[in-house]
C-alpha atoms as a PDB file:
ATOM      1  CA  UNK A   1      64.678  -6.861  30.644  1.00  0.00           C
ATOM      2  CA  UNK A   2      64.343  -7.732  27.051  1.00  0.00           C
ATOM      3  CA  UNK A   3      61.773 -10.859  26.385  1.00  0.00           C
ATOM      4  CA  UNK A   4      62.925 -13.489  23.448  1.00  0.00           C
ATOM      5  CA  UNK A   5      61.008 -13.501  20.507  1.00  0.00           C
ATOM      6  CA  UNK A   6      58.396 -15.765  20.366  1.00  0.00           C
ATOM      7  CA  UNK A   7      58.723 -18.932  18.449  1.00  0.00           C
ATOM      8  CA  UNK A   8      55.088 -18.856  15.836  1.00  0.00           C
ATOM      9  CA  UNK A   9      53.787 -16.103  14.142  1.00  0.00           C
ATOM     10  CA  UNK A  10      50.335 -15.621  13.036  1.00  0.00           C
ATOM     11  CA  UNK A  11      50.237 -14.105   9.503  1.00  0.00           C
ATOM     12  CA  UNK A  12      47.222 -13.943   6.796  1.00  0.00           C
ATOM     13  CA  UNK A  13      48.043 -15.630   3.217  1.00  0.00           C
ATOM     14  CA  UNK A  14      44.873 -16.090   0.597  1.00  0.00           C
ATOM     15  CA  UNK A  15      42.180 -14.327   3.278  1.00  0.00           C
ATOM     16  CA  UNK A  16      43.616 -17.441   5.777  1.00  0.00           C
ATOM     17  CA  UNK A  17      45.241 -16.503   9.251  1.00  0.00           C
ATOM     18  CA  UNK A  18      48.142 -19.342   8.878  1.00  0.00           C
ATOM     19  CA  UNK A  19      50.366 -19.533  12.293  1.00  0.00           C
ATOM     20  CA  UNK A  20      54.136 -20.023  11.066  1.00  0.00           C
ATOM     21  CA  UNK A  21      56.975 -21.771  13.322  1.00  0.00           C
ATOM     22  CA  UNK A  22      59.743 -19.592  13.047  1.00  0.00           C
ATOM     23  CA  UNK A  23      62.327 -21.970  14.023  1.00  0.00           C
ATOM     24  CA  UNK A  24      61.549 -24.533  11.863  1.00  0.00           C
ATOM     25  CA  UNK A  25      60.708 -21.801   9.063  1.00  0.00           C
ATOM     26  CA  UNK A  26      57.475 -23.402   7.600  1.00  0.00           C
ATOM     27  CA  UNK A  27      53.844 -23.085   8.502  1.00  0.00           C
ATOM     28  CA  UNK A  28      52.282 -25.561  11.046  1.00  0.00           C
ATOM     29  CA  UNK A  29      49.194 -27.157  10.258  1.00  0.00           C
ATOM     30  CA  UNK A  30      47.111 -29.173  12.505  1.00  0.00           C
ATOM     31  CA  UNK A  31      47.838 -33.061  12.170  1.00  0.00           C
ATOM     32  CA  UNK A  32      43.800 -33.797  12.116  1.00  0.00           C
ATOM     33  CA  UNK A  33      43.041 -31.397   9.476  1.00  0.00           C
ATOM     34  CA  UNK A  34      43.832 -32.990   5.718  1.00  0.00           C
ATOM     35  CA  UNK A  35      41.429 -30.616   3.616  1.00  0.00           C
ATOM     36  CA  UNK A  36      40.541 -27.265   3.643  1.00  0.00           C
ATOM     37  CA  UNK A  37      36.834 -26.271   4.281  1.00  0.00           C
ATOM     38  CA  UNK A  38      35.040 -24.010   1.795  1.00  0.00           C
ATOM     39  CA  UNK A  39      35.281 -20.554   2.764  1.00  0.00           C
ATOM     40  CA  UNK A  40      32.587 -17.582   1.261  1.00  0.00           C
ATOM     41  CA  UNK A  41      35.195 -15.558   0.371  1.00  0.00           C
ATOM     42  CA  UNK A  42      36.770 -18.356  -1.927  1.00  0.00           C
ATOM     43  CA  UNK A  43      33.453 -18.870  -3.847  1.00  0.00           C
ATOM     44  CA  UNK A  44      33.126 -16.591  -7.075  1.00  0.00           C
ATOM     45  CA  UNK A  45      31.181 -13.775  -7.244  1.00  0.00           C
ATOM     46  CA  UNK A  46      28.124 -13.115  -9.028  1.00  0.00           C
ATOM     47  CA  UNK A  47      26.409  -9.928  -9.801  1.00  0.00           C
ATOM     48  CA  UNK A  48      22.931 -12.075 -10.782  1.00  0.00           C
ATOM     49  CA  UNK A  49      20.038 -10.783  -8.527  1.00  0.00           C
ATOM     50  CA  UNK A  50      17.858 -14.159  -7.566  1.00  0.00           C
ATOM     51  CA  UNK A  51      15.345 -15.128  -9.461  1.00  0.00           C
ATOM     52  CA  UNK A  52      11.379 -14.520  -7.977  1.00  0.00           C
ATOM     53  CA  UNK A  53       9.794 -17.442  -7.455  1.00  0.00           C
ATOM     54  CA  UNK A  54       6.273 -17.484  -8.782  1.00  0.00           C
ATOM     55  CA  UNK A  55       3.104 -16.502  -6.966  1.00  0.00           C
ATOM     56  CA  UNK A  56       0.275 -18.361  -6.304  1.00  0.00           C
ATOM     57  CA  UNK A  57      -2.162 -16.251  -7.812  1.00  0.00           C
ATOM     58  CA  UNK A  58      -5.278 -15.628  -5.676  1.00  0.00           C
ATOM     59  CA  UNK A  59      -8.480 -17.201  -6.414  1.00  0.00           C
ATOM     60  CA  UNK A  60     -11.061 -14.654  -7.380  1.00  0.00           C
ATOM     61  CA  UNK A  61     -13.823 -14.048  -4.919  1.00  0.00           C
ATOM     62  CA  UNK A  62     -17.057 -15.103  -5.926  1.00  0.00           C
ATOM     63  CA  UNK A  63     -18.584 -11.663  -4.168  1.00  0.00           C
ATOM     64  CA  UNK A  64     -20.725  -8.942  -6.409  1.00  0.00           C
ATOM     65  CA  UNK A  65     -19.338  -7.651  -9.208  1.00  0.00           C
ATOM     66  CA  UNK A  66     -17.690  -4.501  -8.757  1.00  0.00           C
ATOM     67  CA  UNK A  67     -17.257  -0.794 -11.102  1.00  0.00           C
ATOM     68  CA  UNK A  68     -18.516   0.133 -14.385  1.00  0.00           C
ATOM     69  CA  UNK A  69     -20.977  -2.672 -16.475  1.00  0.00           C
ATOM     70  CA  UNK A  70     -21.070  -5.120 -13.134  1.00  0.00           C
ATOM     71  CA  UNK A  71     -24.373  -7.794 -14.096  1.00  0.00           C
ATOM     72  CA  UNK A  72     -24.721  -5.875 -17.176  1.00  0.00           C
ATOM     73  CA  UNK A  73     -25.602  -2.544 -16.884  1.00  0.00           C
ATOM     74  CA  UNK A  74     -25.016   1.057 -14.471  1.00  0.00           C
ATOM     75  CA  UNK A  75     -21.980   0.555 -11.525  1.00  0.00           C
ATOM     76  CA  UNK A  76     -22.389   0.129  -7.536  1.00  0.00           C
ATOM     77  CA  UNK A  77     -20.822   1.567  -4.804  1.00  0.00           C
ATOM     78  CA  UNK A  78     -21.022   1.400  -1.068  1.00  0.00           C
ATOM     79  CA  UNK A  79     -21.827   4.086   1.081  1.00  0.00           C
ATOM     80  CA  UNK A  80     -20.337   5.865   4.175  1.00  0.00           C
ATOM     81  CA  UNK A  81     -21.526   7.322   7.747  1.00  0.00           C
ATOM     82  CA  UNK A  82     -20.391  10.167   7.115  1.00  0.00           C
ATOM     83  CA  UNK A  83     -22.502  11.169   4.279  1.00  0.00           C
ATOM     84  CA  UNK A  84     -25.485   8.337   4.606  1.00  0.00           C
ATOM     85  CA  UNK A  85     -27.194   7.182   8.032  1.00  0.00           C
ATOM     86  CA  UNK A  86     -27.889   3.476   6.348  1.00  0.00           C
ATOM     87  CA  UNK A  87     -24.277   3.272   5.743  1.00  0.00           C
ATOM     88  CA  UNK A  88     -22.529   0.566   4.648  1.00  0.00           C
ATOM     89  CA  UNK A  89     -24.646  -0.557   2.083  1.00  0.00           C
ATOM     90  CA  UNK A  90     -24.411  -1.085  -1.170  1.00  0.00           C
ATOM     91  CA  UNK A  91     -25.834   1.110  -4.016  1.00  0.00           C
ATOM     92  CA  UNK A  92     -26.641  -0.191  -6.839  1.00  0.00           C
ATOM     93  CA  UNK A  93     -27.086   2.574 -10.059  1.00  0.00           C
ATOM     94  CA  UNK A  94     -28.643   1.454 -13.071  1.00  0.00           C
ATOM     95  CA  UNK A  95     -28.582   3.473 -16.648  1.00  0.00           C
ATOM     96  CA  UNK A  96     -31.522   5.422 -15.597  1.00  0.00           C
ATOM     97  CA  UNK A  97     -30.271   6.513 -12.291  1.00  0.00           C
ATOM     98  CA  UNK A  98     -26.680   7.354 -13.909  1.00  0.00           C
ATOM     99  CA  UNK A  99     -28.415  10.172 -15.705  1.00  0.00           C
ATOM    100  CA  UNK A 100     -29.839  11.681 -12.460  1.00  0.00           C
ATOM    101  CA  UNK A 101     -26.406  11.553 -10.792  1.00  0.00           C
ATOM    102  CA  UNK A 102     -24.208  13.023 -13.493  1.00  0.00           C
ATOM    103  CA  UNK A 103     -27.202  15.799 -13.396  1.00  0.00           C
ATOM    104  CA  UNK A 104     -27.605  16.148  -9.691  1.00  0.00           C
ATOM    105  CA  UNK A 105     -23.765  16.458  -9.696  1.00  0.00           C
ATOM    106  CA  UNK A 106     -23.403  19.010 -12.023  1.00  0.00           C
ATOM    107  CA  UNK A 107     -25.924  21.345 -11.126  1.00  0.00           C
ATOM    108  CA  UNK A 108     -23.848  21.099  -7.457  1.00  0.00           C
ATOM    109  CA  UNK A 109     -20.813  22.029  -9.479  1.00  0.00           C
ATOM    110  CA  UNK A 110     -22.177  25.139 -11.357  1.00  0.00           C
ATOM    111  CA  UNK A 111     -23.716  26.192  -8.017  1.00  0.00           C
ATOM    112  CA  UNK A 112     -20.509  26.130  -5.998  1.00  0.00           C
ATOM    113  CA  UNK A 113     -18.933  27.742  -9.152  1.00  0.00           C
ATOM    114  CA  UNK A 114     -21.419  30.647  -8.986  1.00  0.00           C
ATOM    115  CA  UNK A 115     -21.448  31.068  -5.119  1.00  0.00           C
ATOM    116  CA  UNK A 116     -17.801  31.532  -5.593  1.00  0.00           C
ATOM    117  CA  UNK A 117     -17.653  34.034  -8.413  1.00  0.00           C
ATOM    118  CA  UNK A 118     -20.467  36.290  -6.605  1.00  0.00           C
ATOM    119  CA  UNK A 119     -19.618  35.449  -3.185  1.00  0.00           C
ATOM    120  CA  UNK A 120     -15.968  34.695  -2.760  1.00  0.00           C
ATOM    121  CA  UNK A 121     -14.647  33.840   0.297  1.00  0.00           C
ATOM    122  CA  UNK A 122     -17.258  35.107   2.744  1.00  0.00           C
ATOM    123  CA  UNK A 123     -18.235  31.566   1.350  1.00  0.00           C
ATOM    124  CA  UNK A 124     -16.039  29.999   3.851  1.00  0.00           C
ATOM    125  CA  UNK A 125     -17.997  31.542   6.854  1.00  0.00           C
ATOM    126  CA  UNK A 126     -21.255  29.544   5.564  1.00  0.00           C
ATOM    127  CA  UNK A 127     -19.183  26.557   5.262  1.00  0.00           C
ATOM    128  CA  UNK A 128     -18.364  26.774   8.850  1.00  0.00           C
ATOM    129  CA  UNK A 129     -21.703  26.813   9.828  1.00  0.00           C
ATOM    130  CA  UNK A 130     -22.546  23.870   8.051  1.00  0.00           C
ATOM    131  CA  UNK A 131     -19.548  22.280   8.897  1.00  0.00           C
ATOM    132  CA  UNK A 132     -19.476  22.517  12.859  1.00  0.00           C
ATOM    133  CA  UNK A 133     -23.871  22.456  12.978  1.00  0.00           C
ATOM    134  CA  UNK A 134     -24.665  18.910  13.892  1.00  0.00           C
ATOM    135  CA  UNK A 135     -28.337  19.636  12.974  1.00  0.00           C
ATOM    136  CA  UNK A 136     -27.523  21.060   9.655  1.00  0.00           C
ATOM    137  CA  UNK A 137     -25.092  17.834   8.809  1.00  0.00           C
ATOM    138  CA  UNK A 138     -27.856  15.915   9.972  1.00  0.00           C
ATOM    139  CA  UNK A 139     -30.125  17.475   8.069  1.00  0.00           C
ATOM    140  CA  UNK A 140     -27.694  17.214   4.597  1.00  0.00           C
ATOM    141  CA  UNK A 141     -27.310  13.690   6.086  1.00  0.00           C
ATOM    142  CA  UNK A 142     -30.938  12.591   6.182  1.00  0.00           C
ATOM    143  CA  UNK A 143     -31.389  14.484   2.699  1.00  0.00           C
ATOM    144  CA  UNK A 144     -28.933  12.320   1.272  1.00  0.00           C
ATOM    145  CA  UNK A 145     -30.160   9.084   2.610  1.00  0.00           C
ATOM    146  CA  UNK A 146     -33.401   9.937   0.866  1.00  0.00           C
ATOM    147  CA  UNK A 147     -31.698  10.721  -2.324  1.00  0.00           C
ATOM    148  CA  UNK A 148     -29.626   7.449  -2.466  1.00  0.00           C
ATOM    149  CA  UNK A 149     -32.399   5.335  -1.477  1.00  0.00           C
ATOM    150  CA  UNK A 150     -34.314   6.751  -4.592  1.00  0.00           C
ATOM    151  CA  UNK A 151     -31.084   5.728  -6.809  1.00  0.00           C
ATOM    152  CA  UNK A 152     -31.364   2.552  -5.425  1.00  0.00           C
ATOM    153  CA  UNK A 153     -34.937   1.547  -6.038  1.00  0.00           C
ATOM    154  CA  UNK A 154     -34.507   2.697  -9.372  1.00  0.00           C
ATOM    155  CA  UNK A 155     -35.270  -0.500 -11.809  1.00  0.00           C
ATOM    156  CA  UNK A 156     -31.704  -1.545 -13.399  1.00  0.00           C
END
């Protein structure tokens, strides 16, 4: 048993699903509808990315002065547990204490260098030890709180 066709057909014309009365052979629009909304695909297309909208720029914090020539002379920095049992604090170096820093850290260098060279890596065994030791990191800890206490009561 063979069912008539049916009397509209839904077809797409311009991106639009438009139902069509076959009978009457034109398309059948809705009696309430007079214009056609705006459809996305209709608008044209632009390639233009948007346009950033400006910032509000942050106000500056009225802190310490941070890095190289901060009040003047000599830098500051601020200090860590790991390395410095007063830690945080603040260190402020001054010209005369840059001196003994560049030196201090230099003479460190050429050491290492030199334990290296003679040594090689048996080096790594002594590391170790320092390394897992809590009394000899406390000990390099303590040192170094002593040595960056100096710095800092060093006149600016």
């Amino acid at each position: 048993m063979d069912m008539p066709p049916t009397r509209y057909r839904v077809v797409e014309q311009g991106r639009r699903l438009v139902v069509i009365d076959t009978l009457a052979g034109r398309s059948v629009a809705p009696p309430a509808v007079t214009a056609r909304p705006e459809i996305f695909a209709d608008r044209p297309r632009t390639m233009g990315a948007p346009r950033p909208q400006s910032q509000p720029r942050p106000m500056p914090r009225a802190s310490e002065p941070r890095g190289r020539d901060s009040g003047g002379e000599g830098f500051s920095f601020t200090t860590a547990p790991w390395f410095d049992k007063q830690a945080p604090r603040r260190i402020r170096i001054g010209t005369d204490a840059q001196g003994q820093l560049i030196g201090g850290l230099m003479v460190a260098i050429v050491v290492l260098i030199f334990l290296f060279a003679l040594i090689g890596w048996p080096i790594a065994f002594v590391l170790a030890f320092v390394v897992f030791n809590a009394k000899v990191r406390d000990g390099f800890r303590t040192a170094a709180t002593t040595w960056l206490t100096a710095l800092d009561a060093t006149p600016n």
